[in-house]
C-alpha atoms as a PDB file:
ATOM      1  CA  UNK A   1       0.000   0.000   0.000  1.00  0.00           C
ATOM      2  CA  UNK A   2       1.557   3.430  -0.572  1.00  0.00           C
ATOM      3  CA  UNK A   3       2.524   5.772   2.185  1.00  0.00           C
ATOM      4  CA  UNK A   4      -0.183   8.085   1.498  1.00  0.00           C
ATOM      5  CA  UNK A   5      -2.924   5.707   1.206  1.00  0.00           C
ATOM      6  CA  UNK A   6      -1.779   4.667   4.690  1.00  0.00           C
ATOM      7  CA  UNK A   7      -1.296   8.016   6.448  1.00  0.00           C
ATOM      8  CA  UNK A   8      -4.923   8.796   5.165  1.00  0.00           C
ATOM      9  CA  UNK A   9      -6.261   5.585   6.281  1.00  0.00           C
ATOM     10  CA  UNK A  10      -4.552   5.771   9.607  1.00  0.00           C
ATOM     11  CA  UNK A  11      -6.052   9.703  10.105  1.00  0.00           C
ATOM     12  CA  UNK A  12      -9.355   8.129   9.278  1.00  0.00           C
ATOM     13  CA  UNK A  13      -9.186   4.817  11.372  1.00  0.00           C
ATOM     14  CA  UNK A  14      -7.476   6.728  14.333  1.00  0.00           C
ATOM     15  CA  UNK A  15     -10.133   7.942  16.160  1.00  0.00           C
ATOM     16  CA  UNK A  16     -12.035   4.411  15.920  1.00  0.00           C
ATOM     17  CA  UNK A  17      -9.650   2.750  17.870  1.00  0.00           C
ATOM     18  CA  UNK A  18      -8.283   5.430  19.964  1.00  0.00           C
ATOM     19  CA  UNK A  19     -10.723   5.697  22.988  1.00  0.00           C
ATOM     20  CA  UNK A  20     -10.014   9.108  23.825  1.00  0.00           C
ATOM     21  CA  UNK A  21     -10.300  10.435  20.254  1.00  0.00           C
ATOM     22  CA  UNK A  22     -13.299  11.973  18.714  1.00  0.00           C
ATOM     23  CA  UNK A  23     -14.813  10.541  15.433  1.00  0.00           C
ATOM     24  CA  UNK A  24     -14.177  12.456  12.241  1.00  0.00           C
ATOM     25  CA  UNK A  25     -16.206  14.902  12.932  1.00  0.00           C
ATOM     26  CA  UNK A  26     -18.137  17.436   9.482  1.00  0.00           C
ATOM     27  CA  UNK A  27     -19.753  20.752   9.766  1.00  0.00           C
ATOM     28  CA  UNK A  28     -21.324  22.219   6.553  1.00  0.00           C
ATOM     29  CA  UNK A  29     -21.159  25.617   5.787  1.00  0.00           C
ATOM     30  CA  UNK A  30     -23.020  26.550   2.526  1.00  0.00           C
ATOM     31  CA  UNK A  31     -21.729  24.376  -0.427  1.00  0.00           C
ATOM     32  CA  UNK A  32     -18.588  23.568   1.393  1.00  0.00           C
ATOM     33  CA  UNK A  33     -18.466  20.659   4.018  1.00  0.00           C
ATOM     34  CA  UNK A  34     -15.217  21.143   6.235  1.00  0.00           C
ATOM     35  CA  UNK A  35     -13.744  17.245   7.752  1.00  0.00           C
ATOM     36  CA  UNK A  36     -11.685  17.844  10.844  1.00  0.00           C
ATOM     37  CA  UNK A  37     -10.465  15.250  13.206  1.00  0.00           C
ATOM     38  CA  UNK A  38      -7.690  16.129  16.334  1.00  0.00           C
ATOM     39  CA  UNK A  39      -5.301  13.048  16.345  1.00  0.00           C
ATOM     40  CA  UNK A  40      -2.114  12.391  18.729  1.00  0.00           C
ATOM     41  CA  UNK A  41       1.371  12.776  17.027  1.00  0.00           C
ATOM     42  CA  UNK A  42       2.181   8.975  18.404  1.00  0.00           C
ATOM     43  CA  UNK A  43      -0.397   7.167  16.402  1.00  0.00           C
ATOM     44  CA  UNK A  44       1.821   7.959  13.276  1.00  0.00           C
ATOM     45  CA  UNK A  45       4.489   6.154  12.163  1.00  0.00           C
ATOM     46  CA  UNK A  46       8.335   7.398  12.827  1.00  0.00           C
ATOM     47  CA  UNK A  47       8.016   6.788   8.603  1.00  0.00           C
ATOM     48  CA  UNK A  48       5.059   8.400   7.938  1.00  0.00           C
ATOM     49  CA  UNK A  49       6.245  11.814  10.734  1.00  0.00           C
ATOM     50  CA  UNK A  50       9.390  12.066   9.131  1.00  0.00           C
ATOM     51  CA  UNK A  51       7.787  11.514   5.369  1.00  0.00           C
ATOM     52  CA  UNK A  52       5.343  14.730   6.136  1.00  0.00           C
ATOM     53  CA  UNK A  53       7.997  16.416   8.818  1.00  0.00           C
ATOM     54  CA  UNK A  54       5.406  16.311  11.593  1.00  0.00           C
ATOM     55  CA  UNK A  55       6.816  15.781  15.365  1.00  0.00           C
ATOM     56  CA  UNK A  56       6.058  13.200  17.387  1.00  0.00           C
ATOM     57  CA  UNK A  57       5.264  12.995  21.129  1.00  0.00           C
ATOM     58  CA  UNK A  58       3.616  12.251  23.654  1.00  0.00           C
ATOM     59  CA  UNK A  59       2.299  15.873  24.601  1.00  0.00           C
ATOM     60  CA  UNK A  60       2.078  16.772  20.695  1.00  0.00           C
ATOM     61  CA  UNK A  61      -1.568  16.273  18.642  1.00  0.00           C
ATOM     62  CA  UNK A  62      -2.274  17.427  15.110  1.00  0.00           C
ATOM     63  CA  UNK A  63      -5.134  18.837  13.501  1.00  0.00           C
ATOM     64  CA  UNK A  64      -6.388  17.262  10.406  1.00  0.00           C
ATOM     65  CA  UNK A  65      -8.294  19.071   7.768  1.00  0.00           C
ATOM     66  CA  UNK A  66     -10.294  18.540   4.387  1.00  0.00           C
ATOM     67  CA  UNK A  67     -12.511  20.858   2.206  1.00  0.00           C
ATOM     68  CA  UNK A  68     -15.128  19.739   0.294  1.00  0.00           C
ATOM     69  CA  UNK A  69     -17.758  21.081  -2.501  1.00  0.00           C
ATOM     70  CA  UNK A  70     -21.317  19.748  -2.759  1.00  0.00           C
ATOM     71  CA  UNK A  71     -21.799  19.302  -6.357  1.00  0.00           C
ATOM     72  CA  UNK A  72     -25.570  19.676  -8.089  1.00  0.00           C
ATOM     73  CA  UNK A  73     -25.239  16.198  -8.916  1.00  0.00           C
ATOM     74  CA  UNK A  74     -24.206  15.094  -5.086  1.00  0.00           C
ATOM     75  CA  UNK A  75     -20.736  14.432  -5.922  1.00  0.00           C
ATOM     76  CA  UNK A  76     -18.234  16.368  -3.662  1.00  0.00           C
ATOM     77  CA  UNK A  77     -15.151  17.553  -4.647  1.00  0.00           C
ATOM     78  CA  UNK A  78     -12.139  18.171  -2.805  1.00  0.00           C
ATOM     79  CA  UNK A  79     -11.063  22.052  -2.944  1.00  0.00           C
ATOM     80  CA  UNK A  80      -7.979  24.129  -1.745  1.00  0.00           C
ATOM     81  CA  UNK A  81      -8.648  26.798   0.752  1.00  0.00           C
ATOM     82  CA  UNK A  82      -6.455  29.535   2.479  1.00  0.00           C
ATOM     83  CA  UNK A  83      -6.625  28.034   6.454  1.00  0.00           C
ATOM     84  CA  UNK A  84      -5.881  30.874   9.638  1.00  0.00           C
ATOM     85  CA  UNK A  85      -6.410  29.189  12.805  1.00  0.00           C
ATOM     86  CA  UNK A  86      -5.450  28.625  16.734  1.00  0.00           C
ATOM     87  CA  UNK A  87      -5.886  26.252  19.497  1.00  0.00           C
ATOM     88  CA  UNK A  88      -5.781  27.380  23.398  1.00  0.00           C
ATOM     89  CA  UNK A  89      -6.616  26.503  26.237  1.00  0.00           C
ATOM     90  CA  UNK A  90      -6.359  28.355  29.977  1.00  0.00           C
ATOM     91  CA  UNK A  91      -2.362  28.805  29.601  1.00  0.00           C
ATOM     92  CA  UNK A  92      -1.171  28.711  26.424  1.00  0.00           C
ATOM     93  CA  UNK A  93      -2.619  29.890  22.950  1.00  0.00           C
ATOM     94  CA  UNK A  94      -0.600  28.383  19.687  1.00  0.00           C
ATOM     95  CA  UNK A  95      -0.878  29.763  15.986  1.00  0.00           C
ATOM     96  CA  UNK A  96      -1.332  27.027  13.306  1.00  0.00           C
ATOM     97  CA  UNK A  97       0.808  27.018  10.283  1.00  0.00           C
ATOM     98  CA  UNK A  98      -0.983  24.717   8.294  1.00  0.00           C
ATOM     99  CA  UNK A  99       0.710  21.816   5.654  1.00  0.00           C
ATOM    100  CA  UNK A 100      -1.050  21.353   2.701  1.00  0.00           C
ATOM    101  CA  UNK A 101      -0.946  17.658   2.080  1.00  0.00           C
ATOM    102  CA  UNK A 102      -2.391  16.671  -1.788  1.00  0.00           C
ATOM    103  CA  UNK A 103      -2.788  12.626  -2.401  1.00  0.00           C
ATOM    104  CA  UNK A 104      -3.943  12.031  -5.934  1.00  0.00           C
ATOM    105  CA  UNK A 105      -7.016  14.226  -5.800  1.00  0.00           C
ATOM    106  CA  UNK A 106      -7.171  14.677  -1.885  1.00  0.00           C
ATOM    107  CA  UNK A 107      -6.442  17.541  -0.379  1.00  0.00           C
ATOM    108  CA  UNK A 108      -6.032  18.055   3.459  1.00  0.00           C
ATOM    109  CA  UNK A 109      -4.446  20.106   5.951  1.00  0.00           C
ATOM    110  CA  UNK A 110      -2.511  19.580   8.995  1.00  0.00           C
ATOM    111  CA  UNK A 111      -1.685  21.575  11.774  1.00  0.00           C
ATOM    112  CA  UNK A 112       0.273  20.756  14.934  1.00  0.00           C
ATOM    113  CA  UNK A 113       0.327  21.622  18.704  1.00  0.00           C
ATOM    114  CA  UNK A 114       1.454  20.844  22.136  1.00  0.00           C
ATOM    115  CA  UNK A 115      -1.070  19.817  25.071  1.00  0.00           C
ATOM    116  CA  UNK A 116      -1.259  18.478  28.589  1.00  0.00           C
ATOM    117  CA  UNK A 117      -2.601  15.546  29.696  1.00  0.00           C
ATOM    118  CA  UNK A 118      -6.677  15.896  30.161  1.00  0.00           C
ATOM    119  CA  UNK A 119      -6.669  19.519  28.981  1.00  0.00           C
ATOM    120  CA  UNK A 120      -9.927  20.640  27.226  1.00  0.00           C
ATOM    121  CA  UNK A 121      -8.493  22.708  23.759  1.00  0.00           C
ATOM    122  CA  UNK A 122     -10.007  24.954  22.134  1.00  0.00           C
ATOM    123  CA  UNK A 123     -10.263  24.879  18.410  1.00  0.00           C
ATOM    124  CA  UNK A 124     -10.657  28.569  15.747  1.00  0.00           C
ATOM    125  CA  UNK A 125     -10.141  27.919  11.980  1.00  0.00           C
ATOM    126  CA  UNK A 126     -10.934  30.757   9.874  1.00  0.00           C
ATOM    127  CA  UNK A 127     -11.360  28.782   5.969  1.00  0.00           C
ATOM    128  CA  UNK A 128     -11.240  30.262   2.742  1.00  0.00           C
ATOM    129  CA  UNK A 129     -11.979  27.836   0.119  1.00  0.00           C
ATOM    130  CA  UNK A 130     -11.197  28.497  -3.281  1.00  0.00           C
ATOM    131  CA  UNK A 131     -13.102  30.068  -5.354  1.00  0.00           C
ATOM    132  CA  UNK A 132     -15.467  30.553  -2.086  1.00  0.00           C
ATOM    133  CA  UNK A 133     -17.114  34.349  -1.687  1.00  0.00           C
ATOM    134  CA  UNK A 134     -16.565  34.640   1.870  1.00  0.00           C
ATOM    135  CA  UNK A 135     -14.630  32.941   4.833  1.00  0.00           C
ATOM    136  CA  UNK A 136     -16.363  30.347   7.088  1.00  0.00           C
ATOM    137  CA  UNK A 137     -15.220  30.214  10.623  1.00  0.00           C
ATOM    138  CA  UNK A 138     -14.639  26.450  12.141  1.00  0.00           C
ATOM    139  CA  UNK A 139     -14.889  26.380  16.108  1.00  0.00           C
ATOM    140  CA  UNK A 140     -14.938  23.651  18.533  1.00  0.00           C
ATOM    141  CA  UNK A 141     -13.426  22.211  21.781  1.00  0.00           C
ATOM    142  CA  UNK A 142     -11.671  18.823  21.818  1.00  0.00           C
ATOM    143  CA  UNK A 143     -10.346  17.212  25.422  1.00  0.00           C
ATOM    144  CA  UNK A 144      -6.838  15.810  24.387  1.00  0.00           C
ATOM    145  CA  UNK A 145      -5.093  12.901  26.416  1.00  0.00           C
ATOM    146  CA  UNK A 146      -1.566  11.408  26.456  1.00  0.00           C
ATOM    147  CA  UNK A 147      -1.705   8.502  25.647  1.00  0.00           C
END
């Protein structure tokens, strides 16, 4: 299987077998439906971290996510979007600088951070998407573990 197929499949499958992870979770915001998902840095591989230059540890997470357009005909496509976002929490607030990952005709975005164990982050993603009108502003709270 090739590295990217896994390191999808593994962002994907993550949160199924990780008991403290969320789901993917979706929110829709006019034609566009933004994926996100909040994954620990130690369910990659040292191969797949070093591949995509993301650190691993036991206090770092990653932010994982994918832009899509509803189509008339119910397809979706995947789109590029300009991402601006931050995660805090009571102590600490951290600026994302967002990787643009593109897999055959996937596009997603990762963004990494530090945490403590049990801490309740906070989640603001300010999207563009391409050829979009206007911004769309992504917020939630995720409680991250060490696992």
């Amino acid at each position: 299987m090739p590295r990217h197929l896994a390191f999808i499949l593994l962002l994907l499958l993550t949160p199924i077998v990780a008991m403290s992870a969320h789901a993917q979770q979706s929110e829709r915001f006019g034609p566009y439906e933004v994926h996100y998902s909040v994954v620990n840095s130690t369910f990659l591989s040292p191969e797949i971290s070093a591949q995509y230059g993301i650190a691993r540890g036991k206090t770092r997470a990653i932010l994982n996510l994918a832009v899509r357009e509803h189509q008339a005909d119910g397809a979706t496509l995947a789109r590029p979007a300009e991402l601006q976002g931050r995660t805090w929490d009571l102590f600490q607030n951290q600026f994302f600088e967002f990787q643009e990952i593109r897999e055959g005709e996937a596009i997603y975005y990762i963004g990494e951070f530090k945490f403590s164990d049990k801490e309740l982050r906070f989640f603001d993603v300010l999207i563009l998407p391409e050829g979009a009108s206007r911004s769309y502003q992504l917020r939630f709270q995720h409680k991250v573990y060490v696992e």
